[in-house]
C-alpha atoms as a PDB file:
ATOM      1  CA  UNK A   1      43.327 -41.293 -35.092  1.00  0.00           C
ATOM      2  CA  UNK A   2      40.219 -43.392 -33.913  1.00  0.00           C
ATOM      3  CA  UNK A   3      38.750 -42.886 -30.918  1.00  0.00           C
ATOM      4  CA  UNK A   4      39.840 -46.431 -29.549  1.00  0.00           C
ATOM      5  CA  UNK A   5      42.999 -45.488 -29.790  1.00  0.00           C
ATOM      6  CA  UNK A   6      43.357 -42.373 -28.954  1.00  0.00           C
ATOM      7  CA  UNK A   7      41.750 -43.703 -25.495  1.00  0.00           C
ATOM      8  CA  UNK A   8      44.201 -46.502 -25.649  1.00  0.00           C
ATOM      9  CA  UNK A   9      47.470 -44.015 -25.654  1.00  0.00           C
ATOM     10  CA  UNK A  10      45.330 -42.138 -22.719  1.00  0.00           C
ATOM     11  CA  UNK A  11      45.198 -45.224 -20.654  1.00  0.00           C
ATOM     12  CA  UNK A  12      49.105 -45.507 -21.155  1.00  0.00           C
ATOM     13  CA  UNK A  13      50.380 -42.124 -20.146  1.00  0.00           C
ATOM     14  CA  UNK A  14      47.211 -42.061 -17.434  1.00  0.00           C
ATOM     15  CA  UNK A  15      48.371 -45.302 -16.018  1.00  0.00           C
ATOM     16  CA  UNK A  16      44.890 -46.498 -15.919  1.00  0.00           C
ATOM     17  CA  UNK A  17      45.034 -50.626 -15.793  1.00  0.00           C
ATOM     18  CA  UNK A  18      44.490 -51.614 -19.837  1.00  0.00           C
ATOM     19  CA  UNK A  19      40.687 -53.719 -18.818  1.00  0.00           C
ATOM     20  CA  UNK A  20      39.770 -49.953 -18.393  1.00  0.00           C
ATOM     21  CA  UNK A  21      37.126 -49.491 -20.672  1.00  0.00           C
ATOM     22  CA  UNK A  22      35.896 -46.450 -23.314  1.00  0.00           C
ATOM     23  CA  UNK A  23      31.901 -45.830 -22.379  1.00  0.00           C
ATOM     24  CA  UNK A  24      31.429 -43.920 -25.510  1.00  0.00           C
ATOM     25  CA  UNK A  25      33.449 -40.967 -28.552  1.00  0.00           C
ATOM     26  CA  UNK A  26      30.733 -38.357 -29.420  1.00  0.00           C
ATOM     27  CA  UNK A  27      30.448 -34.803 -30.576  1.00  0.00           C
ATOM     28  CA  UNK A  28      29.066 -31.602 -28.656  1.00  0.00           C
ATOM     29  CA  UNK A  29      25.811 -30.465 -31.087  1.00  0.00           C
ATOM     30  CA  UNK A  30      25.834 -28.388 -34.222  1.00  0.00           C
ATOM     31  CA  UNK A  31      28.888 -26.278 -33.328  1.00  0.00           C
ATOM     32  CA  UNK A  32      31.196 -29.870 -32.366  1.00  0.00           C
ATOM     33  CA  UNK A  33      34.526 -28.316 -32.462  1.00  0.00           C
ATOM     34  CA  UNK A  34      33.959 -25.177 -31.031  1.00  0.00           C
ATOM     35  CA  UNK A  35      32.135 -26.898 -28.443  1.00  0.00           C
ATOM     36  CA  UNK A  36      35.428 -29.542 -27.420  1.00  0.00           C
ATOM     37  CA  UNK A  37      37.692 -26.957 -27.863  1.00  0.00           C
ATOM     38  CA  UNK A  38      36.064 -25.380 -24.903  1.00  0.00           C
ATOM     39  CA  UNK A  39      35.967 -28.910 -23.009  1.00  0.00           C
ATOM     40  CA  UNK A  40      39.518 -29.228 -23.608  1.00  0.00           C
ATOM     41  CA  UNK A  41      40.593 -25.252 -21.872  1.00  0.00           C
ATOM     42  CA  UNK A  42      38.300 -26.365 -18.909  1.00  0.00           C
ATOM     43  CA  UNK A  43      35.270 -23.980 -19.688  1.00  0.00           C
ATOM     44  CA  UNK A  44      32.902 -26.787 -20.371  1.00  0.00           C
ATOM     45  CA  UNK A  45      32.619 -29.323 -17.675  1.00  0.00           C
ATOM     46  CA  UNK A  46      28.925 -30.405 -18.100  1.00  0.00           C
ATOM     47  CA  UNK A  47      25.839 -31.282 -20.808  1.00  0.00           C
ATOM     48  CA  UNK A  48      22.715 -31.838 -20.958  1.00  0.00           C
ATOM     49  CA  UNK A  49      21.189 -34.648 -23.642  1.00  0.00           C
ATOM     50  CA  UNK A  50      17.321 -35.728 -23.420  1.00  0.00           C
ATOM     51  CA  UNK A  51      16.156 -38.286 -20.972  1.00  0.00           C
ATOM     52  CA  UNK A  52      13.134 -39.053 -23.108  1.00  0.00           C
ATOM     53  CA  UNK A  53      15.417 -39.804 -26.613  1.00  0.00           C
ATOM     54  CA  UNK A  54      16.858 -42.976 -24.885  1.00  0.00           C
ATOM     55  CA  UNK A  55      16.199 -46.127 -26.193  1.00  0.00           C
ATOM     56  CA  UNK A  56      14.124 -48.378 -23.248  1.00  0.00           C
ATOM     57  CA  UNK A  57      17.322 -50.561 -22.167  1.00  0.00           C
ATOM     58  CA  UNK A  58      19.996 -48.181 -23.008  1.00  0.00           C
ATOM     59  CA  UNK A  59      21.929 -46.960 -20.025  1.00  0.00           C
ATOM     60  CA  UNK A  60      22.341 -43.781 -18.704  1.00  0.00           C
ATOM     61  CA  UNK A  61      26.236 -42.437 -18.804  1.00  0.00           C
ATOM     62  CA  UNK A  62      28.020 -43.819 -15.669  1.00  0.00           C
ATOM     63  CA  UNK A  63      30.052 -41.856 -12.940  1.00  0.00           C
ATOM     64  CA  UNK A  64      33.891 -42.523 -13.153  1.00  0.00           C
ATOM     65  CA  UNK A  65      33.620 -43.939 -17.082  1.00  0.00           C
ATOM     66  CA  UNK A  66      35.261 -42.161 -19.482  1.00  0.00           C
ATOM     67  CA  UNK A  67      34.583 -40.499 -22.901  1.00  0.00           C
ATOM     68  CA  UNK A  68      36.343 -39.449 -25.886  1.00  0.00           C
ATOM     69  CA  UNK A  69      35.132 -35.831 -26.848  1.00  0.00           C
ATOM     70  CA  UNK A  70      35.170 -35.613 -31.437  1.00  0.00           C
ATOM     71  CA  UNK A  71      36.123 -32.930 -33.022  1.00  0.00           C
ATOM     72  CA  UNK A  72      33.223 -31.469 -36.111  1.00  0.00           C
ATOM     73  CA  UNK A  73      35.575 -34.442 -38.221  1.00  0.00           C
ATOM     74  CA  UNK A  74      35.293 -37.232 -35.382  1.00  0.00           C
ATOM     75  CA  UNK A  75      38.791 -36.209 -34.810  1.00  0.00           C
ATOM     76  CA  UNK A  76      39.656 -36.905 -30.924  1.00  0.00           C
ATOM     77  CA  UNK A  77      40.175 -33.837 -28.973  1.00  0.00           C
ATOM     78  CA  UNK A  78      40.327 -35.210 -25.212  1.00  0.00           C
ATOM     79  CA  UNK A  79      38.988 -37.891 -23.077  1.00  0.00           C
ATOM     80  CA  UNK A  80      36.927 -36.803 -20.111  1.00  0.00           C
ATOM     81  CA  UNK A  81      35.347 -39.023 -16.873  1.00  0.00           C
ATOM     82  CA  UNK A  82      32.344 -38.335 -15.978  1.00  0.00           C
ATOM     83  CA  UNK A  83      31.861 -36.608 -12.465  1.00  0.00           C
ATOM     84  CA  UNK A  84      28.328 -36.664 -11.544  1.00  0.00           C
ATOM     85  CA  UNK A  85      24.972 -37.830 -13.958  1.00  0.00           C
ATOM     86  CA  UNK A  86      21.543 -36.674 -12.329  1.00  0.00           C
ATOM     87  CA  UNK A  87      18.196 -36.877 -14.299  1.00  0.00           C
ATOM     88  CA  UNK A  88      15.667 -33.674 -13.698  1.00  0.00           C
ATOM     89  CA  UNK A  89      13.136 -31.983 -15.507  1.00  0.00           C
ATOM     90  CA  UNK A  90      14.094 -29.425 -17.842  1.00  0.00           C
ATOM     91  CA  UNK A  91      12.548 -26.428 -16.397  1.00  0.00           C
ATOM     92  CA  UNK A  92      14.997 -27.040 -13.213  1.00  0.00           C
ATOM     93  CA  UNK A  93      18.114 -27.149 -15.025  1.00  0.00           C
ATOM     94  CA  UNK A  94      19.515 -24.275 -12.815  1.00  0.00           C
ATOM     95  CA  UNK A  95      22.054 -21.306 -13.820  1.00  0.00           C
ATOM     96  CA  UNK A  96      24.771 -23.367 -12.522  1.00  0.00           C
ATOM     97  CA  UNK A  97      24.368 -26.149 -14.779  1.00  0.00           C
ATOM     98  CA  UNK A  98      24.512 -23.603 -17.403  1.00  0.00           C
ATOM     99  CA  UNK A  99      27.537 -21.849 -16.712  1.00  0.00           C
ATOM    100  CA  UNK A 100      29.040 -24.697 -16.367  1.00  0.00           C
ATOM    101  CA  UNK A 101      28.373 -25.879 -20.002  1.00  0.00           C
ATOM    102  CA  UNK A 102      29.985 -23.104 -20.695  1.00  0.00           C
ATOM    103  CA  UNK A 103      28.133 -21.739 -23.572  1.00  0.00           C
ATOM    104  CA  UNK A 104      27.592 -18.233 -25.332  1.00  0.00           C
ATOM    105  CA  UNK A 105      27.444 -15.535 -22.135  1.00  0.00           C
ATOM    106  CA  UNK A 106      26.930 -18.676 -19.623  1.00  0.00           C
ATOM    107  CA  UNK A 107      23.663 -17.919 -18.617  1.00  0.00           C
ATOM    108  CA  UNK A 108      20.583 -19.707 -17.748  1.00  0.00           C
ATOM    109  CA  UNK A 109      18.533 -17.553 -20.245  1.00  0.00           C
ATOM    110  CA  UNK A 110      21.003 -17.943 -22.906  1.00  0.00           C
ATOM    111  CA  UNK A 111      21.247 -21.920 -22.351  1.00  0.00           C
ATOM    112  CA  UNK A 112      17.008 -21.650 -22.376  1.00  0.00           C
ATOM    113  CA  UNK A 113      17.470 -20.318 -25.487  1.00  0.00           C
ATOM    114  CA  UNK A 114      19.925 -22.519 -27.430  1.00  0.00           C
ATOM    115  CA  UNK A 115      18.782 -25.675 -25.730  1.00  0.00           C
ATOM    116  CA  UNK A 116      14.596 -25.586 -26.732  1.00  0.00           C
ATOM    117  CA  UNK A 117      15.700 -24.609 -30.274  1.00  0.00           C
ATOM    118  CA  UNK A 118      18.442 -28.124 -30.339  1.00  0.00           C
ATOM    119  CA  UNK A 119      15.895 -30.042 -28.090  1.00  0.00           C
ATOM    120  CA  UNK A 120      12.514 -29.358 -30.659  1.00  0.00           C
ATOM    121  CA  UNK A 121      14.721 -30.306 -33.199  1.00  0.00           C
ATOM    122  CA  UNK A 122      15.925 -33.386 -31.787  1.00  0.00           C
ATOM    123  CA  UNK A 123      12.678 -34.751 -30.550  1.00  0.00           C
ATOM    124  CA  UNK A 124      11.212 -33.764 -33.983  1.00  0.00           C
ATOM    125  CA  UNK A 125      13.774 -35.925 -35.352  1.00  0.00           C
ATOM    126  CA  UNK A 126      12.412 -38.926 -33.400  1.00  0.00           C
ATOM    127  CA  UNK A 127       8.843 -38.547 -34.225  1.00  0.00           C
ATOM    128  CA  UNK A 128       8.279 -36.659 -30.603  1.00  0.00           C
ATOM    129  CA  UNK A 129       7.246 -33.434 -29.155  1.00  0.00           C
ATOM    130  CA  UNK A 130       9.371 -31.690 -27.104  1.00  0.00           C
ATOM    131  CA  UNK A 131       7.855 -30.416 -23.918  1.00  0.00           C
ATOM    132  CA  UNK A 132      10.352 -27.491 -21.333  1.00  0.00           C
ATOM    133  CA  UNK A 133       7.195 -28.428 -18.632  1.00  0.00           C
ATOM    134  CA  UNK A 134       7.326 -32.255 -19.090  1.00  0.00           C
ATOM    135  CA  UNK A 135      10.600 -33.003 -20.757  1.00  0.00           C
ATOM    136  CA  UNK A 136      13.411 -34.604 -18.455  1.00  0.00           C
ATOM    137  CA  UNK A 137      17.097 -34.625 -18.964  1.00  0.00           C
ATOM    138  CA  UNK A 138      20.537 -36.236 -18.229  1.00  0.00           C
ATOM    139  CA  UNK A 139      22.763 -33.632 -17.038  1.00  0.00           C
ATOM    140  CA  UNK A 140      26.390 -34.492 -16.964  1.00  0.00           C
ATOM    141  CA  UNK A 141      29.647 -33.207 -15.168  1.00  0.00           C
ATOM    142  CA  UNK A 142      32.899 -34.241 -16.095  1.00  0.00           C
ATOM    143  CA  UNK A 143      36.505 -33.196 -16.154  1.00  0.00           C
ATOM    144  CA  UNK A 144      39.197 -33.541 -18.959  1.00  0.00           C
ATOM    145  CA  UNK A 145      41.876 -36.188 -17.846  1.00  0.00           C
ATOM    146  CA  UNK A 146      43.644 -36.259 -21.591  1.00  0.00           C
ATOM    147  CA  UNK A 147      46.071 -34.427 -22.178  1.00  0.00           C
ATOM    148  CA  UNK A 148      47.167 -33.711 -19.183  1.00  0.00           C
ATOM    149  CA  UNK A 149      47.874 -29.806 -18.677  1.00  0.00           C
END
């Protein structure tokens, strides 16, 4: 099923008036379905993507918008609205932020860890250094609203 309308069977059984509009269908990192399968038993109710990757005019993700999380096939798994979007410097992402991604033991080191490894990467991939003492980032919370449990 496509993302569109897998949001538009959403909007039905959530009620939610049909202008009501998809902000964007993604994937978690390298490990995309094990990643939304723990978005869709509650365990992962934030992220963190790179301030600095954003194109000049493209917008930041918007509180109350919703998002359809992909599968590792682009298969949806759930839609999600966003709670809260705050931008801060990497070195201040806190241990809460990282326990509530979720992620390996939960932990702020263990985030650390996993996120300079995907964030060098990423930045490498756009010609760009990634800095942990200058680097910012968006850090989401959101909550699944599809399915309903």
């Amino acid at each position: 099923m496509t993302p569109t309308a897998y949001f538009t069977q959403a909007k039905s059984a959530l009620n939610l008036p049909p202008t009501t509009v998809l902000q964007s269908a993604y994937q978690f990192g390298v490990e995309a379905s094990t990643l939304a399968n723990l978005v869709l038993t509650g365990v992962k109710t934030a992220t963190t993507s790179a301030y600095d990757l954003y194109e000049p005019n493209e917008a930041l993700p918007q509180v109350r918008a919703y998002d359809v999380i992909l599968d590792a096939h682009d298969q949806p798994v759930c839609v999600t609205q966003t709670d809260q979007v705050t931008v801060v410097p990497y070195r201040e992402v806190d241990s809460q932020h990282a326990f509530d991604e979720g992620e390996g033991d939960r932990s702020l080191a263990y985030w650390r860890q996993v996120h300079a490894a995907f964030f060098e990467q990423e930045y490498r991939d756009n010609q760009q250094v990634f800095d942990p003492q200058t680097a910012q980032m968006v850090l989401e919370k959101f909550h699944v609203v599809y399915p309903q449990r």
